[in-house]
PDB file of N, CA and C in Angstrom:
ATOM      1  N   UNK A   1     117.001 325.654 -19.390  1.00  0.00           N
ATOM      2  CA  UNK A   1     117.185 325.372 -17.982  1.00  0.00           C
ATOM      3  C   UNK A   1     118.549 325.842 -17.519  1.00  0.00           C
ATOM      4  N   UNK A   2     118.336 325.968 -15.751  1.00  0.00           N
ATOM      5  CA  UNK A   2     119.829 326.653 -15.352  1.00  0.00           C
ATOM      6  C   UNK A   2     120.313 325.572 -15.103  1.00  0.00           C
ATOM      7  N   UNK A   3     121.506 325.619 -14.683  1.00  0.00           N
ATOM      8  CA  UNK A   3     122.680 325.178 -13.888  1.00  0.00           C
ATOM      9  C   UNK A   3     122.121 325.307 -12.543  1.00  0.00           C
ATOM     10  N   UNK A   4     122.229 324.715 -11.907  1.00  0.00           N
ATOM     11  CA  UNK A   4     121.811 324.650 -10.389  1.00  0.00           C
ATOM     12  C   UNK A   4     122.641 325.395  -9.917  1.00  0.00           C
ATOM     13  N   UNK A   5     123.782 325.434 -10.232  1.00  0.00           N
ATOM     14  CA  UNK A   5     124.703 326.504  -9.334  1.00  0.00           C
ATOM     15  C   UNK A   5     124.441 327.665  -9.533  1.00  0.00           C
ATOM     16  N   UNK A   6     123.955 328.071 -10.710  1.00  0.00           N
ATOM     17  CA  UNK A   6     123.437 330.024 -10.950  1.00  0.00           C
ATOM     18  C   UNK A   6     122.741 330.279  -8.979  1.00  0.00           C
ATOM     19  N   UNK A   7     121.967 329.354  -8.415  1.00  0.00           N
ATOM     20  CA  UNK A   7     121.020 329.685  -7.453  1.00  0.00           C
ATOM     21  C   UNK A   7     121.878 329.590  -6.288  1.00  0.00           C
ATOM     22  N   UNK A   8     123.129 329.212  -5.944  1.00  0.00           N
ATOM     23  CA  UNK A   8     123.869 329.018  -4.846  1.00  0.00           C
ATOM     24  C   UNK A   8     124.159 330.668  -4.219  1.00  0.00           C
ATOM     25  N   UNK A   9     124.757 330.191  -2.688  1.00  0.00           N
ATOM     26  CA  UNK A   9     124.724 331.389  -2.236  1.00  0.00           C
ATOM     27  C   UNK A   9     126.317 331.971  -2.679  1.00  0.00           C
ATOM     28  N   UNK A  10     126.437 333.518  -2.566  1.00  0.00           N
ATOM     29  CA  UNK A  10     126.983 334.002  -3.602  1.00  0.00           C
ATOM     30  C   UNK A  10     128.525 334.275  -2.522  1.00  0.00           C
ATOM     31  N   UNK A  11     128.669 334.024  -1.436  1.00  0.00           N
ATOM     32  CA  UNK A  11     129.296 334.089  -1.014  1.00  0.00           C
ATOM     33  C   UNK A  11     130.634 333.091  -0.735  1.00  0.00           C
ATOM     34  N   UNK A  12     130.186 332.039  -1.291  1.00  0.00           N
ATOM     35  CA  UNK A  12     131.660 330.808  -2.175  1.00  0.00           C
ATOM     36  C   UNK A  12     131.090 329.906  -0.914  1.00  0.00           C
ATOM     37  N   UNK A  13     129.684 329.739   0.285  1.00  0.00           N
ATOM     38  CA  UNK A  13     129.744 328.484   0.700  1.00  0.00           C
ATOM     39  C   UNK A  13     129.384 327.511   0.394  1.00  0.00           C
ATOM     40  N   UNK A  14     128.822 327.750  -0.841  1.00  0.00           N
ATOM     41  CA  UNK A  14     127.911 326.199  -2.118  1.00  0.00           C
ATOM     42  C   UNK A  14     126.565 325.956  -1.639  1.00  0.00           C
ATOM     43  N   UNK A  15     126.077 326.864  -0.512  1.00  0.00           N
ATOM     44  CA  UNK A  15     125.101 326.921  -0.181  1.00  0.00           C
ATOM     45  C   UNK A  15     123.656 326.311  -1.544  1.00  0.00           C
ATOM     46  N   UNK A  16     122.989 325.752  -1.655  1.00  0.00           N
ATOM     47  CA  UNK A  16     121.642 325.268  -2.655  1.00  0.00           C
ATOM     48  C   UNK A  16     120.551 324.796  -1.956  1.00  0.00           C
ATOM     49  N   UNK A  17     119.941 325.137  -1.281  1.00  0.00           N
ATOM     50  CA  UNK A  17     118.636 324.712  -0.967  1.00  0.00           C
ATOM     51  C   UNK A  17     117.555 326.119  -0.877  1.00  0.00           C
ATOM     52  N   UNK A  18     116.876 325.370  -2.407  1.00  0.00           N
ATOM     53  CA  UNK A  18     116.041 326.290  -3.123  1.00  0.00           C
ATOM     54  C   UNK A  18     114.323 325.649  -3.193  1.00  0.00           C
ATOM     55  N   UNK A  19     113.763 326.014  -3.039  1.00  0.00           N
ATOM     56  CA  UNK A  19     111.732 325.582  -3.336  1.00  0.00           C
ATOM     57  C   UNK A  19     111.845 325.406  -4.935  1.00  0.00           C
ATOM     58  N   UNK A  20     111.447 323.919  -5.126  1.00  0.00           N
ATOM     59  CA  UNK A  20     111.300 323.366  -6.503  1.00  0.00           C
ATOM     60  C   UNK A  20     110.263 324.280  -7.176  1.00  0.00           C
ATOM     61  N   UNK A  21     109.623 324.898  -6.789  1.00  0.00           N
ATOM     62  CA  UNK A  21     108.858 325.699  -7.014  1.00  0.00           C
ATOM     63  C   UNK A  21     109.004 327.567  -8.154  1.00  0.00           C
ATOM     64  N   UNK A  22     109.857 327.344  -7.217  1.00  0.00           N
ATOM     65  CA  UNK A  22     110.711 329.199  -7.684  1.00  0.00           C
ATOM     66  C   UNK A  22     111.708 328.666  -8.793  1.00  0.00           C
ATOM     67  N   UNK A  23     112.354 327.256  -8.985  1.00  0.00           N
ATOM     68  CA  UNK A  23     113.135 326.938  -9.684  1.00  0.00           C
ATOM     69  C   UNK A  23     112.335 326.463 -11.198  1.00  0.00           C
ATOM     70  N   UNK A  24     111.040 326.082 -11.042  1.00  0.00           N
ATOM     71  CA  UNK A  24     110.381 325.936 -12.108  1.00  0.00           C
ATOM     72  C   UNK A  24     109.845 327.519 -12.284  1.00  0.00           C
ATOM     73  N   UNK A  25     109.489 328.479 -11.784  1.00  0.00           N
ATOM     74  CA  UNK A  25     109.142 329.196 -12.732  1.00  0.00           C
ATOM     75  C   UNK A  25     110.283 330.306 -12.949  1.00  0.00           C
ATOM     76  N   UNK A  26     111.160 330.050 -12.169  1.00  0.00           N
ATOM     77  CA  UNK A  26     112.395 330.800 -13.073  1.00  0.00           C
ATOM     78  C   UNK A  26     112.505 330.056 -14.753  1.00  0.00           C
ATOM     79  N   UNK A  27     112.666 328.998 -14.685  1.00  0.00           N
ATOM     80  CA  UNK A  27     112.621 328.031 -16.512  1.00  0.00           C
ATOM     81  C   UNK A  27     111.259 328.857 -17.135  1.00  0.00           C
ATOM     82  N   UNK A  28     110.288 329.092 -16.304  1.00  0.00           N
ATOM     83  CA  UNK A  28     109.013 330.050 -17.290  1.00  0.00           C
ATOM     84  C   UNK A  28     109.828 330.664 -18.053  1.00  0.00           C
ATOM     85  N   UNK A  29     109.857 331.762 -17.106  1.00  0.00           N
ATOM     86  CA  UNK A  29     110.312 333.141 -17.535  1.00  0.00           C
ATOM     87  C   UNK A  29     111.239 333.212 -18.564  1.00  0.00           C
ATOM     88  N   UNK A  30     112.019 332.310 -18.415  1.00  0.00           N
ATOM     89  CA  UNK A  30     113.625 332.210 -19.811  1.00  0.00           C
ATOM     90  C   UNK A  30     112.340 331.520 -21.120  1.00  0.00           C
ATOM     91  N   UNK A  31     111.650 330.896 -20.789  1.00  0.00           N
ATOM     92  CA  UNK A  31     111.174 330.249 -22.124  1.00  0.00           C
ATOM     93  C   UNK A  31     109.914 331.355 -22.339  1.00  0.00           C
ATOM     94  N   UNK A  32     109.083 332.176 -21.664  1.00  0.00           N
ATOM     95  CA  UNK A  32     108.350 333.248 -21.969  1.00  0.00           C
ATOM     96  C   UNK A  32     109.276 334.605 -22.401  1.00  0.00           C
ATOM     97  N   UNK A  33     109.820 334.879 -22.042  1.00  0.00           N
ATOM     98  CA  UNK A  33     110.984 336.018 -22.090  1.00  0.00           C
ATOM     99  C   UNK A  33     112.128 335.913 -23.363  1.00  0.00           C
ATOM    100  N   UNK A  34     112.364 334.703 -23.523  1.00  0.00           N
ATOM    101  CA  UNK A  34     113.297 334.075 -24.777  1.00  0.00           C
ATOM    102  C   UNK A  34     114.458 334.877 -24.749  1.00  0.00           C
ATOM    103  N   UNK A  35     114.816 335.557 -23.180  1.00  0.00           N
ATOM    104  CA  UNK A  35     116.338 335.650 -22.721  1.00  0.00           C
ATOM    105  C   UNK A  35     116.630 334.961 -21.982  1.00  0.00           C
ATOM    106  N   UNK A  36     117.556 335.277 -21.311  1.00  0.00           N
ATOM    107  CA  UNK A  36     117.939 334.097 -19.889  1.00  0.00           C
ATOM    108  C   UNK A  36     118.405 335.483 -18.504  1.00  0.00           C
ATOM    109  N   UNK A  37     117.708 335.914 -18.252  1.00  0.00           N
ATOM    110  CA  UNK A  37     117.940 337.322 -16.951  1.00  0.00           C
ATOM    111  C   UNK A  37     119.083 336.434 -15.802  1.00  0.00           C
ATOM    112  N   UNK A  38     120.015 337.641 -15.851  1.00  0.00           N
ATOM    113  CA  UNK A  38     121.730 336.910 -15.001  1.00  0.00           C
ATOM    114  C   UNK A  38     120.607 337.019 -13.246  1.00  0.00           C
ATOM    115  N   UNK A  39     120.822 336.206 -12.285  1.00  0.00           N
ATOM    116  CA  UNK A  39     120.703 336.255 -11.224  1.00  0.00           C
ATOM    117  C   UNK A  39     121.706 336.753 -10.693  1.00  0.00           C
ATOM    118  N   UNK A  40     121.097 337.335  -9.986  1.00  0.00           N
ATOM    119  CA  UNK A  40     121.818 338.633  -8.855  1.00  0.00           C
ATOM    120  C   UNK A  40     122.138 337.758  -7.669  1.00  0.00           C
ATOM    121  N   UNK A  41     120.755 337.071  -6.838  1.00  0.00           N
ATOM    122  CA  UNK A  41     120.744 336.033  -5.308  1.00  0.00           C
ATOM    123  C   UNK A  41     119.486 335.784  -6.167  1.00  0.00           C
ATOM    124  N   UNK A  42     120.090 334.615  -5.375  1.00  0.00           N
ATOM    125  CA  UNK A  42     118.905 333.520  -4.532  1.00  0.00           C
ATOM    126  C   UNK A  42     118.764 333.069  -3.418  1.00  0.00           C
ATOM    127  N   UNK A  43     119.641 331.592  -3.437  1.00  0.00           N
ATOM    128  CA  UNK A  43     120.118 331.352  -1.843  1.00  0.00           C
ATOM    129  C   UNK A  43     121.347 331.738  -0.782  1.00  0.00           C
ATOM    130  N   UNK A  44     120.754 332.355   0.239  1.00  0.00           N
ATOM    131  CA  UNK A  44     121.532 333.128   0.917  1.00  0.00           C
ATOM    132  C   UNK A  44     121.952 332.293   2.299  1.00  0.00           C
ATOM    133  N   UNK A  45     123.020 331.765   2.601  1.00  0.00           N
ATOM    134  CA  UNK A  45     123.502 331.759   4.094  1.00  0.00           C
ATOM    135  C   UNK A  45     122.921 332.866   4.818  1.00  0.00           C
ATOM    136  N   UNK A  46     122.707 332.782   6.283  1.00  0.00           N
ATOM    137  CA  UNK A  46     122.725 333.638   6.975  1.00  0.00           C
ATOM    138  C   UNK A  46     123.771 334.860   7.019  1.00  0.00           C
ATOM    139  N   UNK A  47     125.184 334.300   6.910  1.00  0.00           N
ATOM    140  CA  UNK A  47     126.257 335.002   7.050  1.00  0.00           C
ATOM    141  C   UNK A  47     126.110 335.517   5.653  1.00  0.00           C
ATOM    142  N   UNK A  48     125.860 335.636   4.667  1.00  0.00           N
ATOM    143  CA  UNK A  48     126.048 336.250   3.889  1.00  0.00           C
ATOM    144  C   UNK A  48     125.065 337.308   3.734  1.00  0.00           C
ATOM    145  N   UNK A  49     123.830 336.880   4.259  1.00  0.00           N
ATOM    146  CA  UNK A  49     122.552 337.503   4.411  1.00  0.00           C
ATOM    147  C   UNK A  49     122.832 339.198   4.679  1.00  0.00           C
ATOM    148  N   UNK A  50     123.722 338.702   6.166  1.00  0.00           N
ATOM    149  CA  UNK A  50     123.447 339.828   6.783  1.00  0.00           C
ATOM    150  C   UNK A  50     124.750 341.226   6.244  1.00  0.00           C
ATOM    151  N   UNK A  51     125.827 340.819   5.894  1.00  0.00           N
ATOM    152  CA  UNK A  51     126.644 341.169   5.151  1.00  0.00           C
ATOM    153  C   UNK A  51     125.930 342.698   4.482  1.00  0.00           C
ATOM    154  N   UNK A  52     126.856 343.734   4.540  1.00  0.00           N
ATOM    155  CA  UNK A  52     126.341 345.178   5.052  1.00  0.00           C
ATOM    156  C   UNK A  52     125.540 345.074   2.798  1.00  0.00           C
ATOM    157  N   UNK A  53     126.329 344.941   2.768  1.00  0.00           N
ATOM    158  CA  UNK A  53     126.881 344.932   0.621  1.00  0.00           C
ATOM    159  C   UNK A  53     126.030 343.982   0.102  1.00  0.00           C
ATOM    160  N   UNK A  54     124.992 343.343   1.049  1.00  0.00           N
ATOM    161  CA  UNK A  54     123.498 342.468   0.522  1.00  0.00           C
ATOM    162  C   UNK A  54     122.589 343.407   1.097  1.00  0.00           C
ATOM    163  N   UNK A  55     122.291 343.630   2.127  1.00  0.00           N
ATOM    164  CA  UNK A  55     121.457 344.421   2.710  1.00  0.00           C
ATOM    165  C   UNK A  55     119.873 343.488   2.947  1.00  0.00           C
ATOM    166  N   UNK A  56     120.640 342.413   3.356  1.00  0.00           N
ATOM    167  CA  UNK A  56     119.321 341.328   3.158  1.00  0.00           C
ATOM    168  C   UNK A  56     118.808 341.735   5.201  1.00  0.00           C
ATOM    169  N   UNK A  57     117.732 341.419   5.379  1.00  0.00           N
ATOM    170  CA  UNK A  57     116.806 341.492   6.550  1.00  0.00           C
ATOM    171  C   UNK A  57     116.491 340.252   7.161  1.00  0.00           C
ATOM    172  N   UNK A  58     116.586 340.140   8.338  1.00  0.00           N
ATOM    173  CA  UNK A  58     116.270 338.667   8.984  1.00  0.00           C
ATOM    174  C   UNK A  58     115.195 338.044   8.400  1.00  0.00           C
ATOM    175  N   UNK A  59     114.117 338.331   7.857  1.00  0.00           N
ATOM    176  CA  UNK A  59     113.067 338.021   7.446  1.00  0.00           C
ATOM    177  C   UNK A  59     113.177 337.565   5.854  1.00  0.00           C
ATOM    178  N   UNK A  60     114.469 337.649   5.781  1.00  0.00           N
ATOM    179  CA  UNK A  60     114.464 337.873   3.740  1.00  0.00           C
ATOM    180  C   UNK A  60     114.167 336.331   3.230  1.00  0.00           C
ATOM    181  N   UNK A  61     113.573 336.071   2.042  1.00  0.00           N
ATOM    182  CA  UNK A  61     113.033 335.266   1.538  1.00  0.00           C
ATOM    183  C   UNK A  61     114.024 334.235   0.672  1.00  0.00           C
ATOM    184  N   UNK A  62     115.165 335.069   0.585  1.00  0.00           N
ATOM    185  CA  UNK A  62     116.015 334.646   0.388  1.00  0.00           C
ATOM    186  C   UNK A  62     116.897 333.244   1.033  1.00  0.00           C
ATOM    187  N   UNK A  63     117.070 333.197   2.292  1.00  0.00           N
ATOM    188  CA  UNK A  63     117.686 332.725   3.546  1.00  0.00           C
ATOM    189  C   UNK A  63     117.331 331.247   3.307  1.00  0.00           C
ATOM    190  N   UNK A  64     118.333 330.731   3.003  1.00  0.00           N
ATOM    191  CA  UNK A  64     118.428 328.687   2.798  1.00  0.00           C
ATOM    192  C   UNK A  64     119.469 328.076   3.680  1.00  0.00           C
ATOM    193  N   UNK A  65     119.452 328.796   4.765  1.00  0.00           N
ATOM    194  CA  UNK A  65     120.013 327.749   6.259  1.00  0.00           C
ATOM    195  C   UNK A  65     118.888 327.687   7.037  1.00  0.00           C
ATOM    196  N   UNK A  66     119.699 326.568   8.019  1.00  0.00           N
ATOM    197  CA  UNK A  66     118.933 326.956   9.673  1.00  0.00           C
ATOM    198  C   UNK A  66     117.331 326.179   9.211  1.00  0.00           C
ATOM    199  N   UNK A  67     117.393 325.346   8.434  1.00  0.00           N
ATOM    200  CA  UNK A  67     115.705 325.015   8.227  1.00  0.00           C
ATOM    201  C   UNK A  67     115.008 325.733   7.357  1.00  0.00           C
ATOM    202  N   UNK A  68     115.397 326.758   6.617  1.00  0.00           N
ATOM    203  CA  UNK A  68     114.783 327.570   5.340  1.00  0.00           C
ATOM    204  C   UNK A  68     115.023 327.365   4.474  1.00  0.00           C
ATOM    205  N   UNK A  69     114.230 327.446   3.244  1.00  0.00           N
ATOM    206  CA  UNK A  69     114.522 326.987   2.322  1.00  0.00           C
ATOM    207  C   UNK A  69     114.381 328.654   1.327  1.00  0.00           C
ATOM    208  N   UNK A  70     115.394 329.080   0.503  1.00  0.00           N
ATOM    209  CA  UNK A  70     115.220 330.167  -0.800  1.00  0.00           C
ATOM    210  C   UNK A  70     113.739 329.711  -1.023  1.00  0.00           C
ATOM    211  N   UNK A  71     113.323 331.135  -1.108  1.00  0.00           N
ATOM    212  CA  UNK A  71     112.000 331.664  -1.982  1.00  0.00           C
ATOM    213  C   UNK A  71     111.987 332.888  -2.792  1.00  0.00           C
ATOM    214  N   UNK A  72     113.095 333.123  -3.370  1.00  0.00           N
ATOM    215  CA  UNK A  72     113.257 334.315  -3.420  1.00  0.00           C
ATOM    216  C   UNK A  72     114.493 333.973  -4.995  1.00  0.00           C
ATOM    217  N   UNK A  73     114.388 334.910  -5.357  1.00  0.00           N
ATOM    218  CA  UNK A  73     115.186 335.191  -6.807  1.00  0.00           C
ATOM    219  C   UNK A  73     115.214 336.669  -7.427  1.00  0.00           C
ATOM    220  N   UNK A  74     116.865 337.330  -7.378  1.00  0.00           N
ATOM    221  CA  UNK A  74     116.983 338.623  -7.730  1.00  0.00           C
ATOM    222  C   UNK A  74     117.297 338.573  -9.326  1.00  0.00           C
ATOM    223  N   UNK A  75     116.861 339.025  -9.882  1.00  0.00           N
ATOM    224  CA  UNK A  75     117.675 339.212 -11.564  1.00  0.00           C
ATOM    225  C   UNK A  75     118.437 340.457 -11.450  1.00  0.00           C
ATOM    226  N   UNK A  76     119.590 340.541 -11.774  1.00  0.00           N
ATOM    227  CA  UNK A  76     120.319 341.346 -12.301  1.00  0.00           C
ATOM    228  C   UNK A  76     119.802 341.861 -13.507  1.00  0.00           C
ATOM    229  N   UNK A  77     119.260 343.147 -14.067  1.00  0.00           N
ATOM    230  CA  UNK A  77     118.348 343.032 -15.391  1.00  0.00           C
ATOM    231  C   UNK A  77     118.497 345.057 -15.622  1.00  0.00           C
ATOM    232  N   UNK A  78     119.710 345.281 -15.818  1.00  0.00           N
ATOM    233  CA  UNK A  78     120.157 347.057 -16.655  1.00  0.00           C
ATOM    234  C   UNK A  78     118.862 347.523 -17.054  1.00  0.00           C
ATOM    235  N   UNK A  79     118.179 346.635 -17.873  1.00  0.00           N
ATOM    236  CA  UNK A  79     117.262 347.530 -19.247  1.00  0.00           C
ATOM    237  C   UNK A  79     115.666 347.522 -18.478  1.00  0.00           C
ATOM    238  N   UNK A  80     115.270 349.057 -18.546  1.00  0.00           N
ATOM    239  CA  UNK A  80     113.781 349.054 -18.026  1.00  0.00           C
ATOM    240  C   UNK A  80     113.200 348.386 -18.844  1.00  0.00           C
ATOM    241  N   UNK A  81     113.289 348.123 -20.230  1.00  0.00           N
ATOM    242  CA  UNK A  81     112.789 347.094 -21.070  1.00  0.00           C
ATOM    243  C   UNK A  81     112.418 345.422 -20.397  1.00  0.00           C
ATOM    244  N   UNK A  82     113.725 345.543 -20.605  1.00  0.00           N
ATOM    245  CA  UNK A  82     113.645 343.948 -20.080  1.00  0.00           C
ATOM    246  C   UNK A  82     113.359 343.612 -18.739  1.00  0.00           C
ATOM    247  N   UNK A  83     112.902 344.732 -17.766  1.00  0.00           N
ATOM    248  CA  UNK A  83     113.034 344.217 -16.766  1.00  0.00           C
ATOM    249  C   UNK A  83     110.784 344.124 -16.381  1.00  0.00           C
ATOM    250  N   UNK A  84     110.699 345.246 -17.488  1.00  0.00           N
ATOM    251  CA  UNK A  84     109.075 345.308 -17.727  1.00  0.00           C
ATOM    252  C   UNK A  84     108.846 343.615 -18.402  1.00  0.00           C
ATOM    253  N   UNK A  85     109.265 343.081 -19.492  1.00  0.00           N
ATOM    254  CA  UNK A  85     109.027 341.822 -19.504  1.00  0.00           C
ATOM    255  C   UNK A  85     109.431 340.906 -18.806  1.00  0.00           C
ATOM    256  N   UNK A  86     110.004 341.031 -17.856  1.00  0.00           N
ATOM    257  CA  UNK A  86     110.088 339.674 -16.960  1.00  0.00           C
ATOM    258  C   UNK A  86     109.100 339.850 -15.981  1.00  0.00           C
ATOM    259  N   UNK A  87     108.412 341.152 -15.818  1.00  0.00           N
ATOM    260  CA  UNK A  87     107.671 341.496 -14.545  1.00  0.00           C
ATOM    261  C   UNK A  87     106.324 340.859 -15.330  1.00  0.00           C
ATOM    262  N   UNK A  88     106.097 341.136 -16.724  1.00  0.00           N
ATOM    263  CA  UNK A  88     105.031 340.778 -17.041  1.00  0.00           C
ATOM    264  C   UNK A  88     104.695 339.359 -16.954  1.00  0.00           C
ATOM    265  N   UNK A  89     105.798 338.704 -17.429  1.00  0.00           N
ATOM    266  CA  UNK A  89     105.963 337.437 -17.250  1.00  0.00           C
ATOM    267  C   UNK A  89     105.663 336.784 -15.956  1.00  0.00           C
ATOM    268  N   UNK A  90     106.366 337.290 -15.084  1.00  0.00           N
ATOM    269  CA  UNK A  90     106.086 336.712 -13.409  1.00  0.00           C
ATOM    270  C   UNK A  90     104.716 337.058 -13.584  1.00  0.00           C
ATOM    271  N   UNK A  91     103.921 337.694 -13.279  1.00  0.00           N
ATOM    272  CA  UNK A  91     102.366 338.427 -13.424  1.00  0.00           C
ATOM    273  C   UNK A  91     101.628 337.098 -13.887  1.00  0.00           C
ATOM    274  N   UNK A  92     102.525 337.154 -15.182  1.00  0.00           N
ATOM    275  CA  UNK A  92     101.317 335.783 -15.923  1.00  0.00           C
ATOM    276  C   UNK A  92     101.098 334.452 -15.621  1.00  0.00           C
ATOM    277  N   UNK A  93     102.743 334.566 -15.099  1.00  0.00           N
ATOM    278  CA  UNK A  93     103.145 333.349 -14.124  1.00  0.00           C
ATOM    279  C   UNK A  93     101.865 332.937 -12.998  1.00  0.00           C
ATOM    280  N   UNK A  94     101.421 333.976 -12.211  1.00  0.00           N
ATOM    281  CA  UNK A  94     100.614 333.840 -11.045  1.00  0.00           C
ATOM    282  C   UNK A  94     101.557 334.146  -9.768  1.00  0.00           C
ATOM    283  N   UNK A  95     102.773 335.187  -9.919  1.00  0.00           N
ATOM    284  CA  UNK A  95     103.648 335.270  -8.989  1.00  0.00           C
ATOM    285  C   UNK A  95     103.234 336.686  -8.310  1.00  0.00           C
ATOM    286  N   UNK A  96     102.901 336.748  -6.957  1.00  0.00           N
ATOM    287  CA  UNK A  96     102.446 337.974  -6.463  1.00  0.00           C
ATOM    288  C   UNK A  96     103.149 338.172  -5.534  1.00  0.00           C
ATOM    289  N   UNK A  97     104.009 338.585  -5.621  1.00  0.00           N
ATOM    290  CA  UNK A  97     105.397 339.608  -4.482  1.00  0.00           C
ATOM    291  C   UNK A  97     106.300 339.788  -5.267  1.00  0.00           C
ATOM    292  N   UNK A  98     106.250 340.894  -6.020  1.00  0.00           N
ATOM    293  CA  UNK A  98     107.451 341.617  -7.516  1.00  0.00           C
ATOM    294  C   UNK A  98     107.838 342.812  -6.655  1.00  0.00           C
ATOM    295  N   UNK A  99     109.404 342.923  -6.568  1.00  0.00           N
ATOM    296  CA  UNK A  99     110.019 344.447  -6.251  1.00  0.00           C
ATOM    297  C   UNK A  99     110.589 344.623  -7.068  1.00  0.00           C
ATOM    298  N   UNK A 100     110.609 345.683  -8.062  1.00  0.00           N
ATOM    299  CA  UNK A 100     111.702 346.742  -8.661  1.00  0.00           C
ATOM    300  C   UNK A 100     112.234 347.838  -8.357  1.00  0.00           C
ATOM    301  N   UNK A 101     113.576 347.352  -8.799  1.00  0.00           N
ATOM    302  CA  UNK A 101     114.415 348.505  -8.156  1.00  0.00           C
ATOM    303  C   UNK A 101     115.205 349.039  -9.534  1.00  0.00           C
ATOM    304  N   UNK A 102     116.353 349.718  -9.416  1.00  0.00           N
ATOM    305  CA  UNK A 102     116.898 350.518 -10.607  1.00  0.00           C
ATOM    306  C   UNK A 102     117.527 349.794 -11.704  1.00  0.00           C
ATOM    307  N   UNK A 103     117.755 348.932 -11.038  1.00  0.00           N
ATOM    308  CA  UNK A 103     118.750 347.671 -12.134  1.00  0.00           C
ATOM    309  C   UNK A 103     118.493 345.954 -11.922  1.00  0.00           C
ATOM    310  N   UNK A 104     117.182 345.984 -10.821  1.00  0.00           N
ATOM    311  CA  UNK A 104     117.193 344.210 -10.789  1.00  0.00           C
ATOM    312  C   UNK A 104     115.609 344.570 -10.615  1.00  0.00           C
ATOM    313  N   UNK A 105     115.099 343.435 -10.447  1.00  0.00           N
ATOM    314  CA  UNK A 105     113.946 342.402 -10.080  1.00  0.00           C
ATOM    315  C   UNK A 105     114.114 341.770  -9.308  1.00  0.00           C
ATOM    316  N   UNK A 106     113.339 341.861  -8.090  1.00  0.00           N
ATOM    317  CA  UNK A 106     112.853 340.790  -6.976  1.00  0.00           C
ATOM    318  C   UNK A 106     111.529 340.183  -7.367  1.00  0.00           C
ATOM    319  N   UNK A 107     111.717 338.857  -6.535  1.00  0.00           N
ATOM    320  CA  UNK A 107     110.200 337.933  -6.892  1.00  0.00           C
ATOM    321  C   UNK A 107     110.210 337.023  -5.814  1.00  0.00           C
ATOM    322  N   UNK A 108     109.356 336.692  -5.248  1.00  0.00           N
ATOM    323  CA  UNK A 108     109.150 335.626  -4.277  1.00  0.00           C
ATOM    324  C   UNK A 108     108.154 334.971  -4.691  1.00  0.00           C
ATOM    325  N   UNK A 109     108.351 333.811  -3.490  1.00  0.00           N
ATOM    326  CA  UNK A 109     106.895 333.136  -3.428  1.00  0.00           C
ATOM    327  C   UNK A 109     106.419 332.911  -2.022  1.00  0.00           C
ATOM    328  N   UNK A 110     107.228 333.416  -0.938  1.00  0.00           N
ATOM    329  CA  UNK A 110     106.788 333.310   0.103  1.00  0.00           C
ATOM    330  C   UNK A 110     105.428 333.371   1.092  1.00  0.00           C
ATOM    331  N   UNK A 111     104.740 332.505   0.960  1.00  0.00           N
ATOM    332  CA  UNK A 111     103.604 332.659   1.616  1.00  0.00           C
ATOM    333  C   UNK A 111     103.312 333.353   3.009  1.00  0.00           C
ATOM    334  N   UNK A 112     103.874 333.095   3.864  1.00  0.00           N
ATOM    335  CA  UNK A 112     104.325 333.764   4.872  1.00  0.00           C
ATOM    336  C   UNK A 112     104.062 335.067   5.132  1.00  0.00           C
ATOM    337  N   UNK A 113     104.261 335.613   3.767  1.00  0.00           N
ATOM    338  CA  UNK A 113     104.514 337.325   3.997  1.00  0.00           C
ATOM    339  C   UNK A 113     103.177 337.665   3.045  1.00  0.00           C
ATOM    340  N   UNK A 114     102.680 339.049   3.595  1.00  0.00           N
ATOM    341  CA  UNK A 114     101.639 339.928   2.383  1.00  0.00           C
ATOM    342  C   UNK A 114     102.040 339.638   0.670  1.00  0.00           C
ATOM    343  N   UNK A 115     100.955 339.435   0.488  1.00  0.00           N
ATOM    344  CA  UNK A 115     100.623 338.718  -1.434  1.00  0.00           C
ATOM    345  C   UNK A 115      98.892 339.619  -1.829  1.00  0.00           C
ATOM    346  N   UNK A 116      98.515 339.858  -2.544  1.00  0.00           N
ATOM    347  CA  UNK A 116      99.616 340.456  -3.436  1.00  0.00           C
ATOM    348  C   UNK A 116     100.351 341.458  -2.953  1.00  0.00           C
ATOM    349  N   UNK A 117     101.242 341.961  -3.573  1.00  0.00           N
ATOM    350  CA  UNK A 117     102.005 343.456  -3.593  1.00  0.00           C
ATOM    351  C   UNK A 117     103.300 343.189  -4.671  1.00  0.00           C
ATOM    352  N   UNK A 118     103.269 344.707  -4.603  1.00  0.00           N
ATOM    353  CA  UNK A 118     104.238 345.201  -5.569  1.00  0.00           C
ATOM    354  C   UNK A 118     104.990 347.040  -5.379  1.00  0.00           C
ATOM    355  N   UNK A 119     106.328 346.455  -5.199  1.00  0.00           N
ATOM    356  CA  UNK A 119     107.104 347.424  -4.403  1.00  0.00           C
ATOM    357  C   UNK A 119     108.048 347.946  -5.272  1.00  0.00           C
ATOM    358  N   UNK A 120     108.497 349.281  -4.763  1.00  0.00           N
ATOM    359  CA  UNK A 120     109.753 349.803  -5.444  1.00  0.00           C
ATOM    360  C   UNK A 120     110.917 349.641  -4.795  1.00  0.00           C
ATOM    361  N   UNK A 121     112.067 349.835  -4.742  1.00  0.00           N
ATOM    362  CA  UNK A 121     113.056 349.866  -4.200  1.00  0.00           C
ATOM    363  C   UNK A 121     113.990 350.960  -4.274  1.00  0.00           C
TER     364      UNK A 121
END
């Protein structure tokens, strides 16, 4: 299990309001995976959101002000290796909104938005 603070927003306001949900199957993945993948974001202030060097979108799944709650979790994850087993993992999970990009993993659970899919970045 994490530290609750790994999920805060990354911008030093202590921001934490995360879906108990995304926080249990992040613990999957470390106990299916038998690494622990560094988080990149989770919960995002607005102000940090929009911040040119996040490149987050009004809509991002991310966003835990204002009445939102994080749905959203980036891994920081170098190795196409490892980043193929965490994807598999989410998959098995029952998690359907996976983006990969060159060096992380996105995952949601946002209902809200188109499910399944699976994007590049």
């Amino acid at each position: 299990m994490r530290d609750r603070s790994e999920y805060k927003c990354k911008c030093g306001c202590g921001l934490i309001n995360i879906d108990e949900k995304l926080v249990e199957i992040d613990n999957r993945v470390i106990e299916k995976c038998a690494f622990v993948p560094d988080i990149n974001s989770a919960c995002r202030c607005t102000k940090h959101n929009i911040d040119p060097k996040v490149g987050g979108s009004d809509t991002s799944s991310h966003l835990a002000d204002n009445g939102k709650i994080c749905q959203a979790i980036d891994y920081s994850i170098p190795s196409n290796w490892r980043r193929a087993v965490v994807m598999i993992a989410l998959v098995e999970l029952g998690v359907k909104r996976i983006g990969w990009g060159s060096n992380f993993l996105h995952f949601d659970i946002d209902q809200q938005k188109p499910y399944p899919v699976f994007w590049l970045y």
